[in-house]
Protein backbone atom coordinates (compact mmCIF):
# COMPACT_ATOMS: atom_id res chain seq x y z
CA UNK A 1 83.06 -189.66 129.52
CA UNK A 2 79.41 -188.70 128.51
CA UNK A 3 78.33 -188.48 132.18
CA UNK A 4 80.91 -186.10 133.16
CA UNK A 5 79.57 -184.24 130.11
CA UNK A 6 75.93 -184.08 131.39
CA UNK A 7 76.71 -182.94 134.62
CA UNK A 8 77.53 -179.26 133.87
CA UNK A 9 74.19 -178.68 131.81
CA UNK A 10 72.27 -179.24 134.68
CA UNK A 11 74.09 -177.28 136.90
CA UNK A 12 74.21 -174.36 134.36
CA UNK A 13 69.94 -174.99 133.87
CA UNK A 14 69.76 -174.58 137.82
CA UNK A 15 71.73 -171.44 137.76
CA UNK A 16 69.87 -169.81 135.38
CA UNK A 17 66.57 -170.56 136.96
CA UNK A 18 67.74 -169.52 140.88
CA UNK A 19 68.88 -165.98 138.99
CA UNK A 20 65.18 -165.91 137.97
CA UNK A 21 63.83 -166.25 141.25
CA UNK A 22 66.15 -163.81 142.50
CA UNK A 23 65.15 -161.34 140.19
CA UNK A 24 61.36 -162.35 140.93
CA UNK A 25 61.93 -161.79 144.88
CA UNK A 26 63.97 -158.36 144.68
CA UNK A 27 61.15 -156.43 141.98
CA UNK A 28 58.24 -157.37 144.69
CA UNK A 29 60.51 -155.96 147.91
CA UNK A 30 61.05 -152.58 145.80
CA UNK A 31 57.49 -151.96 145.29
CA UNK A 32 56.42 -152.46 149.00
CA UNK A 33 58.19 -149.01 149.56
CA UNK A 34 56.93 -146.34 147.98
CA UNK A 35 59.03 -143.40 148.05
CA UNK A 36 58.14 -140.13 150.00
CA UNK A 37 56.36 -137.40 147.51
CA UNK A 38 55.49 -133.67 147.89
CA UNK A 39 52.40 -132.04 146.34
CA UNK A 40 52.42 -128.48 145.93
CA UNK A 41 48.66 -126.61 145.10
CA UNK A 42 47.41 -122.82 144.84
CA UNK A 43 44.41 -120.86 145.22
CA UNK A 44 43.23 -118.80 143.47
CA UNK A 45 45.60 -120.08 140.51
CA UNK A 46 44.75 -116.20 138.70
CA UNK A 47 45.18 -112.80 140.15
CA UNK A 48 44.46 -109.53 137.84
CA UNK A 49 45.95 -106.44 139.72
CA UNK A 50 46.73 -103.03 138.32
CA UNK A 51 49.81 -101.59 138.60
CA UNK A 52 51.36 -100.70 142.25
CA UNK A 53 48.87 -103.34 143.23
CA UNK A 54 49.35 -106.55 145.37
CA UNK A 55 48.19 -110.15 144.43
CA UNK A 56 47.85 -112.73 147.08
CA UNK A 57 47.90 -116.45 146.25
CA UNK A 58 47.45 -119.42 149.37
CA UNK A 59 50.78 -121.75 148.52
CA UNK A 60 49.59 -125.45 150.12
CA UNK A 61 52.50 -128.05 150.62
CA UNK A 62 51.23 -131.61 151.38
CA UNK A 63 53.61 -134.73 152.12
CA UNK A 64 52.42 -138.32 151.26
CA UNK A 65 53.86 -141.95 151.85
CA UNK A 66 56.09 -140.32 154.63
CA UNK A 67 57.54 -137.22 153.46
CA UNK A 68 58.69 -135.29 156.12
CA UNK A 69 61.18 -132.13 156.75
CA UNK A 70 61.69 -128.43 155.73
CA UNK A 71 59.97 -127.01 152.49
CA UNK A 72 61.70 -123.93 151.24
CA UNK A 73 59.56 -121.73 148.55
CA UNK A 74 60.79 -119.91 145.57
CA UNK A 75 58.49 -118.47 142.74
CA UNK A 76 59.83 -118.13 139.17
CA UNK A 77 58.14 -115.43 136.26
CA UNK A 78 57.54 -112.71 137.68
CA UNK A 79 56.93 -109.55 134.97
CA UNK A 80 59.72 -106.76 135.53
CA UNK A 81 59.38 -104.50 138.17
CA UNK A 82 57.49 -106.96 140.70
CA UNK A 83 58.55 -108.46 143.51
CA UNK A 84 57.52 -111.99 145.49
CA UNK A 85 57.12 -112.82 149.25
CA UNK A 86 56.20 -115.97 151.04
CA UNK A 87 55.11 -115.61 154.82
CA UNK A 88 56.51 -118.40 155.98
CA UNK A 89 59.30 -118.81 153.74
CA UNK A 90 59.08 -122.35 154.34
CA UNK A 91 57.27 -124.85 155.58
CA UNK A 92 58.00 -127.73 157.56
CA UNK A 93 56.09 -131.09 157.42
CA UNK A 94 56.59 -133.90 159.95
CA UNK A 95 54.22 -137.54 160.69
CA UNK A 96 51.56 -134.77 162.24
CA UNK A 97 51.66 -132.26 159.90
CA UNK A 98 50.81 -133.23 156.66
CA UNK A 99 49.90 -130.74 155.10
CA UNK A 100 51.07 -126.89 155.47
CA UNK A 101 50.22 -123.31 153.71
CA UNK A 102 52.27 -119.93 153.13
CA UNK A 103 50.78 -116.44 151.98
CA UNK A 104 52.66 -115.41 148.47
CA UNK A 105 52.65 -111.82 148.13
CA UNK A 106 53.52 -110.35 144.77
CA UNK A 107 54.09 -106.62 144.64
CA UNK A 108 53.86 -104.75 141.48
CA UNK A 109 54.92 -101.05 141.26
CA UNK A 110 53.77 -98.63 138.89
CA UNK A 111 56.45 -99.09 136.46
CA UNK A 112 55.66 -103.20 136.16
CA UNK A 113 55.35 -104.23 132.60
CA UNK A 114 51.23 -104.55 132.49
CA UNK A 115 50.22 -108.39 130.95
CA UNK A 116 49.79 -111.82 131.96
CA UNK A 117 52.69 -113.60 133.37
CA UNK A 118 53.11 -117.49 134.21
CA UNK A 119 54.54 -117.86 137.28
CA UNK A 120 55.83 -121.19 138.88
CA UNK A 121 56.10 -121.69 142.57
CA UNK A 122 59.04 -124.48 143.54
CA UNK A 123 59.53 -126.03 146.71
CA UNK A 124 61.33 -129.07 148.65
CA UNK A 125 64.98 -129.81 148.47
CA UNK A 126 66.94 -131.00 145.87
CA UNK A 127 66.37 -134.75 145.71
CA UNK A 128 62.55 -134.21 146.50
CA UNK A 129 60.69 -131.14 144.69
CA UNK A 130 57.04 -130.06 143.81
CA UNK A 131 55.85 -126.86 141.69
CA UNK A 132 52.51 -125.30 140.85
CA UNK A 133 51.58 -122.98 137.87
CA UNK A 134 50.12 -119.40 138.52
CA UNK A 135 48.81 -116.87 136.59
CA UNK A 136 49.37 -112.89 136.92
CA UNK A 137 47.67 -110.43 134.98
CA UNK A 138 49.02 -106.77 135.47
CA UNK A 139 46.93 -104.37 134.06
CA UNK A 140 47.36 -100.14 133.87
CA UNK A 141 44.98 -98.31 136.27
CA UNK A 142 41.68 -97.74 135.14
CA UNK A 143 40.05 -94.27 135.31
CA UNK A 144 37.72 -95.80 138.33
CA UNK A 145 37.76 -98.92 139.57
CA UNK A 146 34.77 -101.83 139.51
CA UNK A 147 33.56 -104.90 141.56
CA UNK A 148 31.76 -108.47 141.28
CA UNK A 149 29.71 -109.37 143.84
CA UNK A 150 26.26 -112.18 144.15
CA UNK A 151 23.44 -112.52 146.11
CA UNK A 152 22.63 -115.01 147.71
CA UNK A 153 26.50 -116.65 147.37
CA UNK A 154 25.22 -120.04 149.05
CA UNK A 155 22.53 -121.75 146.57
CA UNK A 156 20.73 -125.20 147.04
CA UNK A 157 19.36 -126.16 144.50
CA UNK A 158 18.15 -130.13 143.32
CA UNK A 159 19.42 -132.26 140.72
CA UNK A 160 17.95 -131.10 137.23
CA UNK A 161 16.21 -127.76 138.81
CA UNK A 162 17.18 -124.12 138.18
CA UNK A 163 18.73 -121.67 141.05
CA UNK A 164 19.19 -117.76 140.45
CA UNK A 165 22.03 -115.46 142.06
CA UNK A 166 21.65 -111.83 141.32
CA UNK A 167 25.20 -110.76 140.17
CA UNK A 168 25.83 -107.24 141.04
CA UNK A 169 28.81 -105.08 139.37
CA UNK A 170 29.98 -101.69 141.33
CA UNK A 171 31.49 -99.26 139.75
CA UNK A 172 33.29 -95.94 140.96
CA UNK A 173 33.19 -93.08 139.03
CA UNK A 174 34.46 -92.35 136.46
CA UNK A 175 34.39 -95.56 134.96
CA UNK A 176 31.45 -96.88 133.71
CA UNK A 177 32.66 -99.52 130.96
CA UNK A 178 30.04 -102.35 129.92
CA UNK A 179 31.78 -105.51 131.68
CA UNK A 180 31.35 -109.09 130.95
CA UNK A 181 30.55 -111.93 133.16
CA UNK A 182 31.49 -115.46 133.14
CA UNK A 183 31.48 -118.56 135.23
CA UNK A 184 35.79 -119.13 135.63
CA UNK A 185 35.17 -122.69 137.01
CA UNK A 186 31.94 -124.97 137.52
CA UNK A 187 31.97 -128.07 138.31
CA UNK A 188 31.37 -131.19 135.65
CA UNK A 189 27.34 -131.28 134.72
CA UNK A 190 26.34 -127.94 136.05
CA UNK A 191 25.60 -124.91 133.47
CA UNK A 192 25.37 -121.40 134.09
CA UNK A 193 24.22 -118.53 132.24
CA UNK A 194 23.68 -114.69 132.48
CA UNK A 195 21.28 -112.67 131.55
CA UNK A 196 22.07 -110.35 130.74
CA UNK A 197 25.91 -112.02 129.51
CA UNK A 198 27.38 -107.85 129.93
CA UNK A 199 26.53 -105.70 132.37
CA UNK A 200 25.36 -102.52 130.59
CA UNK A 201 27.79 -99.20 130.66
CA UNK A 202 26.72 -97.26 132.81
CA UNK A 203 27.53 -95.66 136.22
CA UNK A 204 26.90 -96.90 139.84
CA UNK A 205 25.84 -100.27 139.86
CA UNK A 206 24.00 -103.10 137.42
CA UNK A 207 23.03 -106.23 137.52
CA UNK A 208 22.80 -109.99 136.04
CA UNK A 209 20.85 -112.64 136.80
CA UNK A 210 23.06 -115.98 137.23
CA UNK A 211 21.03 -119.55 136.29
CA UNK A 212 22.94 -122.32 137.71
CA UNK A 213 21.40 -125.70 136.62
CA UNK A 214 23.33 -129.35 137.67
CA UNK A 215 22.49 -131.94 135.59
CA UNK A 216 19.96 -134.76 136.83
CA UNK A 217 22.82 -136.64 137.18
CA UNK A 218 25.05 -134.20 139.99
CA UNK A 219 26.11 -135.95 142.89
CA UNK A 220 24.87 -134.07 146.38
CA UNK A 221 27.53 -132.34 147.56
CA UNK A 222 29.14 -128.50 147.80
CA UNK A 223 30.64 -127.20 145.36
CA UNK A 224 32.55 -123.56 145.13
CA UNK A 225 32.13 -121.36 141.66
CA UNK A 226 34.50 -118.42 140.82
CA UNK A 227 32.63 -115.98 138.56
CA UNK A 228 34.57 -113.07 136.68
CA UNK A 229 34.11 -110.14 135.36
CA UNK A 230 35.69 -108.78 132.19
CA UNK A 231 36.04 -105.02 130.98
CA UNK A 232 38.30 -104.79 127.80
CA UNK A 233 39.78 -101.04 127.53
CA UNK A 234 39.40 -99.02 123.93
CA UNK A 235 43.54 -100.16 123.18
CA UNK A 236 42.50 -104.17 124.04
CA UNK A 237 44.15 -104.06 127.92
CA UNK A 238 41.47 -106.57 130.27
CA UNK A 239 40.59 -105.80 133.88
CA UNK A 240 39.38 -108.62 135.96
CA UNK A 241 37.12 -108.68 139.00
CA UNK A 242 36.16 -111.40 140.86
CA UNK A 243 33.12 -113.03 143.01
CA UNK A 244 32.83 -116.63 144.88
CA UNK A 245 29.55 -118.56 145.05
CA UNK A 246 28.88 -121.73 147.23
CA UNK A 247 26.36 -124.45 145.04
CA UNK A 248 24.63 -127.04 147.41
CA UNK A 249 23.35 -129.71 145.10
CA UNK A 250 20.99 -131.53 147.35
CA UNK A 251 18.37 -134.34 145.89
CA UNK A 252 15.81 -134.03 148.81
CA UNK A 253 15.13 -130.35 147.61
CA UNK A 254 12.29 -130.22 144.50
CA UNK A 255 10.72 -133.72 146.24
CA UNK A 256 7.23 -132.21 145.43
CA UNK A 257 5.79 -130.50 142.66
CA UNK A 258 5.17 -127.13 142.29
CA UNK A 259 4.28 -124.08 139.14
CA UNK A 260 5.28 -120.84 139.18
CA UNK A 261 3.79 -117.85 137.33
CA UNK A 262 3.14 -114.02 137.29
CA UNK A 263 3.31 -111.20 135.28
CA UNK A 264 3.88 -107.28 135.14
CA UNK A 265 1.64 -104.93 136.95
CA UNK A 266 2.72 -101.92 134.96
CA UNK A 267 4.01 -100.87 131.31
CA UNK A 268 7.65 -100.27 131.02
CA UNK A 269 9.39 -97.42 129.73
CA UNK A 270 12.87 -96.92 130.06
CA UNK A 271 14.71 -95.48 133.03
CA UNK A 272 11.24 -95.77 134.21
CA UNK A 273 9.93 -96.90 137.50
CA UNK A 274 10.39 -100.64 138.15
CA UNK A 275 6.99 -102.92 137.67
CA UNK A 276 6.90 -105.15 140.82
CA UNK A 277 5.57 -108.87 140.22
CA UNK A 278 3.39 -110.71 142.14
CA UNK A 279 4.28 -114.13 141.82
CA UNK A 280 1.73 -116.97 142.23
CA UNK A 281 2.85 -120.06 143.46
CA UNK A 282 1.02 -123.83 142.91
CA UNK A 283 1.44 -126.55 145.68
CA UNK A 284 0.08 -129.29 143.63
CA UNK A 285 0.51 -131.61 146.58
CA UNK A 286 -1.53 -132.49 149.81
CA UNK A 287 0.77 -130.56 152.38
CA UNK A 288 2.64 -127.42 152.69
CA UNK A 289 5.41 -126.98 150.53
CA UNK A 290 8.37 -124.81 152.12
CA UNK A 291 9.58 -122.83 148.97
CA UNK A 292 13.59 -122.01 149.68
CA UNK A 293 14.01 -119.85 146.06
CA UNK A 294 12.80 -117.89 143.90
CA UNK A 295 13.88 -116.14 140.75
CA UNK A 296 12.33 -114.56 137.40
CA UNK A 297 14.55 -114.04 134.63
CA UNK A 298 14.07 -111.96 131.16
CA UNK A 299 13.81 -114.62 128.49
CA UNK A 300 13.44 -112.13 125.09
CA UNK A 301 10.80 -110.11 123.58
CA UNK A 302 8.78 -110.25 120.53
CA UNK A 303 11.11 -108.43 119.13
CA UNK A 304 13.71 -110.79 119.34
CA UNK A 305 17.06 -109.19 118.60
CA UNK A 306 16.15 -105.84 118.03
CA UNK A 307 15.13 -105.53 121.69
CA UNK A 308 17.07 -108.70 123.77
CA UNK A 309 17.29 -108.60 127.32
CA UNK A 310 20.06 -106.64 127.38
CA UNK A 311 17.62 -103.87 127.97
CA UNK A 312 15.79 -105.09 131.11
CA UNK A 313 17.15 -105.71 134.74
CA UNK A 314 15.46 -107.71 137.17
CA UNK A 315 15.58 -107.07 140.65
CA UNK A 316 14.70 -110.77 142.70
CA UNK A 317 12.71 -111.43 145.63
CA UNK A 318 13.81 -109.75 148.60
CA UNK A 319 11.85 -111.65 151.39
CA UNK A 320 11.90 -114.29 153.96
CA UNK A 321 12.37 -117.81 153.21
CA UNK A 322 10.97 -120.29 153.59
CA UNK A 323 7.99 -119.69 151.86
CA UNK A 324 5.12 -121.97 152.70
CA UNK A 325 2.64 -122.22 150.41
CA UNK A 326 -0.74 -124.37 151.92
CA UNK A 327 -1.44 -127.52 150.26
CA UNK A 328 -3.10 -128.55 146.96
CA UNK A 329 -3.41 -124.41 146.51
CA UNK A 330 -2.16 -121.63 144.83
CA UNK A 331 -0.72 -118.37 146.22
CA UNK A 332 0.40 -115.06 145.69
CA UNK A 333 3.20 -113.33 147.21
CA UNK A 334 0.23 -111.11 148.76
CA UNK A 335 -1.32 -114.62 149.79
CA UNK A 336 1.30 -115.30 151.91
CA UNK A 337 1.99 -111.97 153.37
CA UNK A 338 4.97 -110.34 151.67
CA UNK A 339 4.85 -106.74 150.81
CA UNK A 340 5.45 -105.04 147.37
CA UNK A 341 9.06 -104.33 148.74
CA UNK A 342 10.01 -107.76 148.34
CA UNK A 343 8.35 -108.74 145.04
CA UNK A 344 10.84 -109.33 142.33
CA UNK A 345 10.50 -106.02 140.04
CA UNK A 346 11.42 -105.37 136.37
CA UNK A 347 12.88 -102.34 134.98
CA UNK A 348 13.76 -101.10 131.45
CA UNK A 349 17.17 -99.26 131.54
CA UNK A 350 17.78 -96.15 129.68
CA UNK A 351 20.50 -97.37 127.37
CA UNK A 352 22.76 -94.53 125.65
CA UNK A 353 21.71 -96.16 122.21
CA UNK A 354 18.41 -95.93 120.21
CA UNK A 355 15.68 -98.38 122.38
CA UNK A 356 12.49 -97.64 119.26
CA UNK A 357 12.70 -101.13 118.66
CA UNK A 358 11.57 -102.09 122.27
CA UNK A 359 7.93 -99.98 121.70
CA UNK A 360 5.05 -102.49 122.47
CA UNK A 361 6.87 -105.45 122.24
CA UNK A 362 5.41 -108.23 124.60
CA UNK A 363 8.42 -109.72 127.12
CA UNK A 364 8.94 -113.44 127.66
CA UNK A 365 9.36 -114.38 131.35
CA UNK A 366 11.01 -116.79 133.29
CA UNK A 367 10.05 -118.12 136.54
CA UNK A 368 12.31 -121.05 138.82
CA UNK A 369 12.40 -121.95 142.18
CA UNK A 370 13.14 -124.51 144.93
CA UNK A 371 11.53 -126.09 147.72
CA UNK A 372 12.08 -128.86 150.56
CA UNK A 373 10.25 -132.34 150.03
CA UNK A 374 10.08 -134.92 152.70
């Protein structure tokens, strides 16, 4: 009688321990197959248009681990009085097309309530779906209209050196509102800064001069930068305007040493004529350097606050590059054969506000630049 009683416990104890390798064997089949996924992304991700105007946004579908078939697009959000597009209104993605893109066209009409809206673009079918947030600001037309624009919008600049853009804003009359610039995206370890940070009020066009410094640290590569412009109307409404740079960090630049100084050839006065600037250029080592930027930028003034550069616009170096500058020598602009025309100039502007606090003051300069090293 107590063998027949064993018997059963070892059957049940075998049971329970083929379950466990059942269990075991069917968890490690389900992860080999990862399911079929669809990415939806959008550029830009923010529009600003005024009312009756269109915004365009780039809709990208992209299929992983598989995903294949039609992609129908819908867009969510939109602020009354607007209506959405999509050219194609799908997209289809198969084993040789990956990836796939549709034009979204939202059309405001002059009626559309202005302010920002947060739209959401949906696509895929029901069991498999993907969205992407977008931003729409719809703003009342401005009394004019104005534009962001740099030069140069490709920069290479080294690791832990300093490259200049001159950022130019257009306006058309009548507006002539101060406006505000800002980087919108850089990417991690890379500063920028403008000087001045608002482009004066005034009419026609002014200008900024953009630093962009990567960290010693930046990887080489290219990166793109979106830089905005903000003018805030006397009731609080903001219109946007927009500009695209191209940063090449790239470690080989800044190889050698090199100084760069100068200084103004003329007082200033303001809405005077611009003082042009020779610049003088050190190669401190024992063969040419090819120079591939330049830039001067308006650091302050004696006077500190009371006259910042807010007053002063530079105008950069207009000439050739490369510049090479002989060995273990220093050279002038005029050295090396560039005219006055191309000299980086600086000009006081004729603010509409008192400038007395600007009389005699001495201005602090400041001078970058890159240069190939082999």
């Amino acid at each position: 009688m107590s063998r027949t009683r064993r018997t059963p416990r070892f059957v049940l104890v075998l049971v329970a321990v083929l379950g466990v390798l059942a269990s075991a064997v069917t968890a490690v089949y389900a992860a080999s197959t990862p399911k079929p996924t669809l990415t939806l992304g959008a550029n830009p991700a923010s529009q600003s248009v005024q009312q009756g105007q269109s915004a365009k946004y780039t809709v990208t579908a992209t299929g992983t681990n598989g995903f294949t078939g039609s992609v129908p697009l819908t867009v969510s959000g939109l602020p009354s009085g607007a209506t959405a597009s999509f050219s194609p209104p799908s997209l289809t993605l198969s084993s040789t097309v990956g990836a796939a893109t549709s034009t979204l066209t939202v059309t405001t009409t002059k009626t559309t309530r202005s302010g920002t809206s947060a739209l959401t673009v949906t696509g895929g079918s029901s069991s498999i779906q993907s969205s992407v947030a977008l931003s729409l600001a719809v703003t009342v037309p401005l009394n004019g209209t104005f534009t962001v624009a740099a030069a140069p919008s490709s920069l290479s600049v080294a690791p832990g050196s300093t490259v200049v853009s001159t950022v130019s804003v257009s306006r058309t009359a009548p507006f002539a509102g101060a406006v505000t610039l800002s980087p919108l995206s850089l990417p991690s370890g890379v500063n920028a800064t403008f000087s001045p940070s608002t482009a004066a009020a005034t009419s026609g066009t002014s200008t900024s001069a953009l630093q962009i410094t990567p960290s010693i640290t930046s990887p080489d590569g290219s990166y793109p930068l979106t830089l905005v412009g903000t003018y805030r109307s006397a009731t609080g409404e903001a219109y946007y305007a927009y500009a695209q740079l191209q940063l090449i960090v790239d470690s080989k630049l800044n190889a050698r040493p090199f100084t760069i100084t100068g200084g103004l050839s003329q007082p200033l006065a303001p809405g005077d004529t611009a003082s042009p600037i020779d610049l003088s250029i050190s190669n401190l080592n024992n063969k040419p350097l090819p120079v591939t930027n330049l830039s001067v930028t308006v650091k302050g003034t004696s006077a500190g606050a009371a006259c910042d550069a807010s007053n002063f616009v530079v105008t950069q170096y207009r000439g050739p590059y490369p510049l090479t500058v002989p060995a273990l020598r220093a050279s002038t602009l005029t050295a090396l054969g560039q005219p006055v025309a191309t000299w980086p100039q600086l000009q006081m502007l004729d603010l509409p506000r008192n400038q007395d606090s600007c009389k005699n003051v001495s201005i602090s300069l400041g001078y970058a630049g890159t240069a190939g090293g082999n």
